[in-house]
N, C-alpha and C. Protein backbone atom coordinates (compact mmCIF):
# COMPACT_ATOMS: atom_id res chain seq x y z
N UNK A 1 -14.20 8.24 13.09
CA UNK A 1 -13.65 7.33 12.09
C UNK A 1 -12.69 8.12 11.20
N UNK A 2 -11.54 7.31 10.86
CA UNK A 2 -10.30 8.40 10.18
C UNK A 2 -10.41 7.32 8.75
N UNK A 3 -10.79 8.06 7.66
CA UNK A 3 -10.44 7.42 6.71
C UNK A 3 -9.30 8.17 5.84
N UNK A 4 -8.68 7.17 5.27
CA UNK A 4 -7.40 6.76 4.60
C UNK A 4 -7.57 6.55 2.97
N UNK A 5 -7.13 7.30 2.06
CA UNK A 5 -6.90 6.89 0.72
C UNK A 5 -5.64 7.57 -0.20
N UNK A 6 -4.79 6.53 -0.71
CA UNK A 6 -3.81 6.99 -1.27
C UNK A 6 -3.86 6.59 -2.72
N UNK A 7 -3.44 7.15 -3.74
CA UNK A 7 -3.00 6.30 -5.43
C UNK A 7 -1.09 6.78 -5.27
N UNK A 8 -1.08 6.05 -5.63
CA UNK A 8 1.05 5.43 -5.69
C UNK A 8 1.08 5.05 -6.46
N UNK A 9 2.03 6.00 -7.61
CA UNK A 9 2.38 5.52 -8.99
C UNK A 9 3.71 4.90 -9.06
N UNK A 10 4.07 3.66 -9.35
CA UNK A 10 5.15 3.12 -9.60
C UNK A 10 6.07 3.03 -11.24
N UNK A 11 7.23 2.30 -10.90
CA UNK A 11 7.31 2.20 -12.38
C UNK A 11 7.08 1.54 -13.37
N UNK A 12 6.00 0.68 -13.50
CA UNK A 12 5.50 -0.28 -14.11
C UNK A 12 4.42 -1.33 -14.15
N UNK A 13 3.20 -1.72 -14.67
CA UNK A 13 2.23 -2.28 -14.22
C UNK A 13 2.35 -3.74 -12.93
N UNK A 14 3.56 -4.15 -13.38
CA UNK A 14 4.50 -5.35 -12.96
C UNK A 14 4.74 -5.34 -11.31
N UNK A 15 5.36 -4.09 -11.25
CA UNK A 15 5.99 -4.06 -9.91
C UNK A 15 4.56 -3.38 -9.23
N UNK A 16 3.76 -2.45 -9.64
CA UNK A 16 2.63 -2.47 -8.49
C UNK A 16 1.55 -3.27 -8.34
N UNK A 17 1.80 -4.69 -9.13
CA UNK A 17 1.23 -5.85 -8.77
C UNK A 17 1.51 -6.39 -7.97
N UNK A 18 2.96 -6.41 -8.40
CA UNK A 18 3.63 -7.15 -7.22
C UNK A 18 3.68 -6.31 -5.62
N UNK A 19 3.60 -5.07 -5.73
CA UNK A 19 3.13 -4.74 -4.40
C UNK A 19 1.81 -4.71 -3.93
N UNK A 20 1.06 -4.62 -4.80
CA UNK A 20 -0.39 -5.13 -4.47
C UNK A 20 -0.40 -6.47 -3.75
N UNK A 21 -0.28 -6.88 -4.62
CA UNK A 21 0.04 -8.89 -3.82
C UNK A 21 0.64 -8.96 -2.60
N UNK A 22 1.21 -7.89 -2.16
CA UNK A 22 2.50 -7.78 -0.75
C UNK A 22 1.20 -6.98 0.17
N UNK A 23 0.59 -6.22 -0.33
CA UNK A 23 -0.12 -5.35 0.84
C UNK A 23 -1.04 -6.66 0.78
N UNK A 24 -1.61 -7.15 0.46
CA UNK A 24 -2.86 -7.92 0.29
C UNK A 24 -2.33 -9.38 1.21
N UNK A 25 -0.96 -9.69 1.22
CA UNK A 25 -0.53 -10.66 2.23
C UNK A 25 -0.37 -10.56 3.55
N UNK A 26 0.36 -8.92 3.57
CA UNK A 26 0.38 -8.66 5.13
C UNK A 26 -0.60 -7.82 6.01
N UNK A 27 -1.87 -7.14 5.16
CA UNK A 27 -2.66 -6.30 5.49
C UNK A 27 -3.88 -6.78 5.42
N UNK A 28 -4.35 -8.04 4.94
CA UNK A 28 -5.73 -8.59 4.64
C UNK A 28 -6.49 -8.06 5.67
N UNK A 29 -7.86 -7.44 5.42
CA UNK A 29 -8.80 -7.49 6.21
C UNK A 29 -8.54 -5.75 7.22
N UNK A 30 -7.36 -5.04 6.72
CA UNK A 30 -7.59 -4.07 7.02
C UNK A 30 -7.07 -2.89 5.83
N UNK A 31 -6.59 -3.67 5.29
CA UNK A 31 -6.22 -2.47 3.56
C UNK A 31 -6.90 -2.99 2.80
N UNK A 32 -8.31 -1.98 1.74
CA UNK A 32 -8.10 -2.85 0.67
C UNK A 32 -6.84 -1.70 -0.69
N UNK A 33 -6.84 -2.45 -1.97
CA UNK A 33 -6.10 -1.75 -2.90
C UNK A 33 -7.40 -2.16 -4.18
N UNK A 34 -6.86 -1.51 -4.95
CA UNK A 34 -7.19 -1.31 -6.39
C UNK A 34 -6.14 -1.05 -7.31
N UNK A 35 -5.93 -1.70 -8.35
CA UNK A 35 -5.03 -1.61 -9.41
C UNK A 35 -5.57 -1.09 -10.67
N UNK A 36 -4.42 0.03 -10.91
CA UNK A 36 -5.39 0.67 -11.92
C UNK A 36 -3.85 0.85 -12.85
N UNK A 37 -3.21 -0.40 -13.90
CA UNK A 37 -2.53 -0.31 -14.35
C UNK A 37 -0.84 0.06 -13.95
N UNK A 38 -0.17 1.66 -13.86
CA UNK A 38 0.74 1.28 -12.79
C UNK A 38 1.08 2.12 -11.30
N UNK A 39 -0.60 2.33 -11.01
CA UNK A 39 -1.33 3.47 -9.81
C UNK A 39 -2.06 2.09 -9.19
N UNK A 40 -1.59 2.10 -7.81
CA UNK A 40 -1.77 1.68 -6.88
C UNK A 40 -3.48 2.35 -5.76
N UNK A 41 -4.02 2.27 -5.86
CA UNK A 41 -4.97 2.80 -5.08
C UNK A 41 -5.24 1.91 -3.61
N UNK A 42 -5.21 2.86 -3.05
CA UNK A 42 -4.64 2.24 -1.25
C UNK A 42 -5.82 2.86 -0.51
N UNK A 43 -6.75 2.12 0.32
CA UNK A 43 -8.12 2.58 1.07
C UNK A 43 -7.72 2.13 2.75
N UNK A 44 -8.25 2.70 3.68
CA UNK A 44 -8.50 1.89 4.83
C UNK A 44 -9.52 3.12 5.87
N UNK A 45 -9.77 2.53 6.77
CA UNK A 45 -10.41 3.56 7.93
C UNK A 45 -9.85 2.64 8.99
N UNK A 46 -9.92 3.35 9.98
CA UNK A 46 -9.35 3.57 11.49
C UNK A 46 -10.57 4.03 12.46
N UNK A 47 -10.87 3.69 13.45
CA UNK A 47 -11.44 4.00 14.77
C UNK A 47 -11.04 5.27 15.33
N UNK A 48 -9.65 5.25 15.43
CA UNK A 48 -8.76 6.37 16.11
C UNK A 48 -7.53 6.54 15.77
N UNK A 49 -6.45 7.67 16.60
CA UNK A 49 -5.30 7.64 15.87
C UNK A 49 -4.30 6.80 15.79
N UNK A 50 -4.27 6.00 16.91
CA UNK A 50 -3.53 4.77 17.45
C UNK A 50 -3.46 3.84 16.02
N UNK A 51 -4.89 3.25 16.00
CA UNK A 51 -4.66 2.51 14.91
C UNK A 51 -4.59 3.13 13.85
N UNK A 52 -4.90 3.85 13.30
CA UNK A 52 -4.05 5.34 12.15
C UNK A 52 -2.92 4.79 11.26
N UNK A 53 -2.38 5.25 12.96
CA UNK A 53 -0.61 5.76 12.66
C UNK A 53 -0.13 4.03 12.65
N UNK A 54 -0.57 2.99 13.57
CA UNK A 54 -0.30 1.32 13.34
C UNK A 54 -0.68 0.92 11.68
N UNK A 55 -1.28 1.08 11.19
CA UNK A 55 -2.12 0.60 10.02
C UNK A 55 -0.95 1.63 9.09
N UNK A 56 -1.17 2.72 8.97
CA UNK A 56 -0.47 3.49 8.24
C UNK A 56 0.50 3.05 8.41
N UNK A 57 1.74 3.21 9.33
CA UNK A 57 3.38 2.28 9.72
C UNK A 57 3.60 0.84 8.74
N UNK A 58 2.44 -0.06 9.31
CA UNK A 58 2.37 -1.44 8.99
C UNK A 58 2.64 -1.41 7.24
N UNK A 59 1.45 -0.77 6.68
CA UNK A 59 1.42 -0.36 5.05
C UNK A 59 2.55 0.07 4.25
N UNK A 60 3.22 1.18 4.37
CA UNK A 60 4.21 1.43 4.04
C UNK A 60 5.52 0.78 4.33
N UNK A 61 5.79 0.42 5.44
CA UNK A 61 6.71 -0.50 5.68
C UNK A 61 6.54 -1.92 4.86
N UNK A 62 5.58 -2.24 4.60
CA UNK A 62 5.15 -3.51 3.34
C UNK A 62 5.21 -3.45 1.98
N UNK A 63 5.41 -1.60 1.54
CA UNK A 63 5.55 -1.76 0.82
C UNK A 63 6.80 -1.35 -0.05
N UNK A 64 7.85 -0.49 1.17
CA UNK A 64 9.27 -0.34 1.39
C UNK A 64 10.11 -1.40 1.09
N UNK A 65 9.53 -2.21 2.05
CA UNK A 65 10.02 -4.03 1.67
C UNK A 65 9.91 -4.48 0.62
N UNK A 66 8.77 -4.75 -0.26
CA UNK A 66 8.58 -5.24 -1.36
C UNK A 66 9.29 -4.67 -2.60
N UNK A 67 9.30 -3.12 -2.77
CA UNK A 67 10.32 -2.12 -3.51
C UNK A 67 12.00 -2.95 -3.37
N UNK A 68 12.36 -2.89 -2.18
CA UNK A 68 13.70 -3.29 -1.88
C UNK A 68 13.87 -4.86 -2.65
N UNK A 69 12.71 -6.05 -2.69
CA UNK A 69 12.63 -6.87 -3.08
C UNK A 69 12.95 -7.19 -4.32
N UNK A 70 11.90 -6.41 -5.25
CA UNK A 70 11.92 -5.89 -6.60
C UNK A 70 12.45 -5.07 -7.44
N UNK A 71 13.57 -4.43 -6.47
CA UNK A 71 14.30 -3.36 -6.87
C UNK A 71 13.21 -2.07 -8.03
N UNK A 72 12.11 -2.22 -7.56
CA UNK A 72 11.82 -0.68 -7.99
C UNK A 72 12.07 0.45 -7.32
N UNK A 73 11.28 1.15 -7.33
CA UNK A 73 11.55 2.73 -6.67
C UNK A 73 10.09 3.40 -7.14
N UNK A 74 9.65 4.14 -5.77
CA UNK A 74 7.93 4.68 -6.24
C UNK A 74 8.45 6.09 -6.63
N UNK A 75 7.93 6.60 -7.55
CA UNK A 75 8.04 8.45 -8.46
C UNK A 75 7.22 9.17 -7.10
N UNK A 76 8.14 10.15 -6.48
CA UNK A 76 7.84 11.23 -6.00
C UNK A 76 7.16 12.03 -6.54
């Protein structure tokens, strides 16, 4: 089992709601999140690497999109 946990600080409580709300539309039932003001907390587990690297891809790409949407930008 590969487990997965990230926190992603954005710029504002606003916009990592609004990406919360975006992972939570296209990821139900295999991401959960936690909002912790404007830190994103990102969970999942995997079987293997296949679904890993699918789940991981899927996530970030959802939330690339939603950034582009909202015109934020996540702090390196």
């Amino acid at each position: 089992m590969i487990n997965f946990r990230a926190s992603v600080k954005f710029d504002d409580e606003k916009i990592a709601s609004i990406i919360a709300g975006s992972i939570e539309i296209e990821n139900r039932g295999y991401v959960n999140t936690k909002l912790a003001g404007d830190m994103l907390e990102i969970f999942f587990e995997s079987k293997d690497y296949g679904n890993f690297l699918h789940t991981f891809n899927d996530l970030f790409s959802s939330i690339s999109l939603a950034l582009n949407v909202v015109g934020g930008k996540r702090d390196d």
